[in-house]
Protein backbone atom coordinates (compact mmCIF):
# COMPACT_ATOMS: atom_id res chain seq x y z
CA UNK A 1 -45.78 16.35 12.64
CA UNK A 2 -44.74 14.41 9.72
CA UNK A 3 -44.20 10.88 9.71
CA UNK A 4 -41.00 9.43 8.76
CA UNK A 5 -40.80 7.25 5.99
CA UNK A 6 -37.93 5.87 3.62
CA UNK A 7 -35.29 8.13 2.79
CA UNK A 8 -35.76 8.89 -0.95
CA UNK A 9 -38.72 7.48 -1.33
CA UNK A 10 -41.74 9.02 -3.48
CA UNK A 11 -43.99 11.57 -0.79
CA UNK A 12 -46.84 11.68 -3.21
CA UNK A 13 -49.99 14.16 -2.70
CA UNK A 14 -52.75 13.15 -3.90
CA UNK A 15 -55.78 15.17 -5.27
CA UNK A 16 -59.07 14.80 -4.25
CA UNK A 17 -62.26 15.01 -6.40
CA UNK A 18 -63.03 17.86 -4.81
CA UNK A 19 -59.88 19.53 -6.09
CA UNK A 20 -58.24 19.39 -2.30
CA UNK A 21 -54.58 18.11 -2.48
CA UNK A 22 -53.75 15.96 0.96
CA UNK A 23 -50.35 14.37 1.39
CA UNK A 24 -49.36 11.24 2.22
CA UNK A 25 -49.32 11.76 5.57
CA UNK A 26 -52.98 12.39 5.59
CA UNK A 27 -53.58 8.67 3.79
CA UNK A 28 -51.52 7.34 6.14
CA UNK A 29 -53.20 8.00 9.16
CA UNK A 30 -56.59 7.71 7.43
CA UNK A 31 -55.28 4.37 6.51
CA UNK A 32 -54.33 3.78 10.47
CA UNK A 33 -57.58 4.70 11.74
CA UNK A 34 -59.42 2.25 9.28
CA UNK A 35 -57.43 -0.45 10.70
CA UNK A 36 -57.47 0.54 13.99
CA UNK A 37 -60.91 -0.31 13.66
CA UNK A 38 -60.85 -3.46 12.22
CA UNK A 39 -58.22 -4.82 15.22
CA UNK A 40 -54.90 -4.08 13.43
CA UNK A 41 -52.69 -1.61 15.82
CA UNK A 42 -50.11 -0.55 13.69
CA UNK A 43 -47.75 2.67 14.17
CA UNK A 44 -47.60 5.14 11.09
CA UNK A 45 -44.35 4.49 10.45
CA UNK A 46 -44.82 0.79 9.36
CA UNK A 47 -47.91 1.83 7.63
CA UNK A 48 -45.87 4.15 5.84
CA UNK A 49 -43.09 2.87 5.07
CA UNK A 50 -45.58 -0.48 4.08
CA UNK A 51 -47.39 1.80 1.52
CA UNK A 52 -44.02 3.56 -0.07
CA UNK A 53 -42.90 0.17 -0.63
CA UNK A 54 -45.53 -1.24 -2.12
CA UNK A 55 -45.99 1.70 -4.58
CA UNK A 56 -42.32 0.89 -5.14
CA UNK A 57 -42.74 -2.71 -5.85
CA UNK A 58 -46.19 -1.80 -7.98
CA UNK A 59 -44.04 0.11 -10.51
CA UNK A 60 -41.97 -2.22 -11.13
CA UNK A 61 -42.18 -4.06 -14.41
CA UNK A 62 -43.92 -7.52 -13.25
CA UNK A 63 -48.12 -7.64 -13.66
CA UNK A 64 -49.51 -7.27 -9.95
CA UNK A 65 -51.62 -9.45 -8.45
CA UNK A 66 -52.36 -9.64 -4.54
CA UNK A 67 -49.96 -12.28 -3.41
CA UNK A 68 -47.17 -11.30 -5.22
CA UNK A 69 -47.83 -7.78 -4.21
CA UNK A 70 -47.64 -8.72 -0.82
CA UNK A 71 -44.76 -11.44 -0.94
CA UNK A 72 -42.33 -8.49 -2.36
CA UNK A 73 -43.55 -6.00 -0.05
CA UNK A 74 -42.72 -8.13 2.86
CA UNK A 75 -39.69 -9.10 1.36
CA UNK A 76 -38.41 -5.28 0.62
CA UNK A 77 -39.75 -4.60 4.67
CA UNK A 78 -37.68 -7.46 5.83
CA UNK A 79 -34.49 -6.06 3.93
CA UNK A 80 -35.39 -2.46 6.04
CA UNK A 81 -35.77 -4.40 9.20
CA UNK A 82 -39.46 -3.82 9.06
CA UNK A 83 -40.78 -7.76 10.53
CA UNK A 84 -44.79 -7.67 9.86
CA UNK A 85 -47.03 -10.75 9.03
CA UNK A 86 -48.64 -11.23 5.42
CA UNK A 87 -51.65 -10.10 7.43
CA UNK A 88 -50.93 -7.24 8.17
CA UNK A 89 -48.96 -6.56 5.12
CA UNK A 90 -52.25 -7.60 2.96
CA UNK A 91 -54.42 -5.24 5.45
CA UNK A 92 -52.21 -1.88 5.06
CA UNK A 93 -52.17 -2.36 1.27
CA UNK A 94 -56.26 -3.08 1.06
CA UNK A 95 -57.29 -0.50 3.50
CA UNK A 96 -54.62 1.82 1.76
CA UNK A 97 -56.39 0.91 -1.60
CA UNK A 98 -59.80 1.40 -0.13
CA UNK A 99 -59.18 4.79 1.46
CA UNK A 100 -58.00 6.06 -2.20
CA UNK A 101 -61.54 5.02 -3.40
CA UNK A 102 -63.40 6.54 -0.30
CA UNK A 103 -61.47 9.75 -0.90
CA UNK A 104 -62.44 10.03 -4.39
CA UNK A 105 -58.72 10.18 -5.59
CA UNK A 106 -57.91 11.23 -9.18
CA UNK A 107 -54.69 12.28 -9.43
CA UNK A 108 -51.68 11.42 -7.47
CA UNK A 109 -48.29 13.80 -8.04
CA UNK A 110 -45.07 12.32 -6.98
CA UNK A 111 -42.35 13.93 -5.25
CA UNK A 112 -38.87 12.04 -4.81
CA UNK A 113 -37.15 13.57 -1.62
């Protein structure tokens, strides 16, 4: 069952290194289960929508680093009525990060819905 997300937001798949394509449905609950385990009970939607935004926020023109990654995630979230702590913010995004790295990802296709 797919997980809702922001309307019109990118619903990327992403490529494996094994050539397998998995959507971003499939990161996202990878994503949830990795912080499930380290204490963080989140519900797919706000990881979701947590992870479209901050791909949104990454493409904009500003250099990245953590905090201000974070900082303008929250702040988009807060503006969709999405309340989370820079925790848990900072946890989606790093787990997020470090399931693209366990998964061997090497190409990500976007899709605008």
């Amino acid at each position: 069952m797919p997980i809702p997300g922001i309307p019109g937001a990118s619903e990327p798949t992403f490529r494996t290194r094994d050539r397998q394509w998995i959507g971003l449905d499939t990161m996202v609950r990878e994503t949830g289960a990795e912080l499930s385990e380290e204490g963080f009970d989140l519900s797919p939607y706000v990881v979701k929508v947590t992870i479209q935004t901050g791909r949104i926020v990454v493409s904009g023109p500003e250099d990245a680093n953590v905090d201000w990654l974070v900082e303008g995630v929250q702040e988009q979230l807060r503006e969709r009525r999405v309340l989370i702590s820079d925790a848990q913010v900072r946890a989606i995004l790093t787990t997020y990060a470090g399931v693209i790295a366990t998964m061997e990802i090497e190409e990500i296709n976007e899709f605008v819905s």
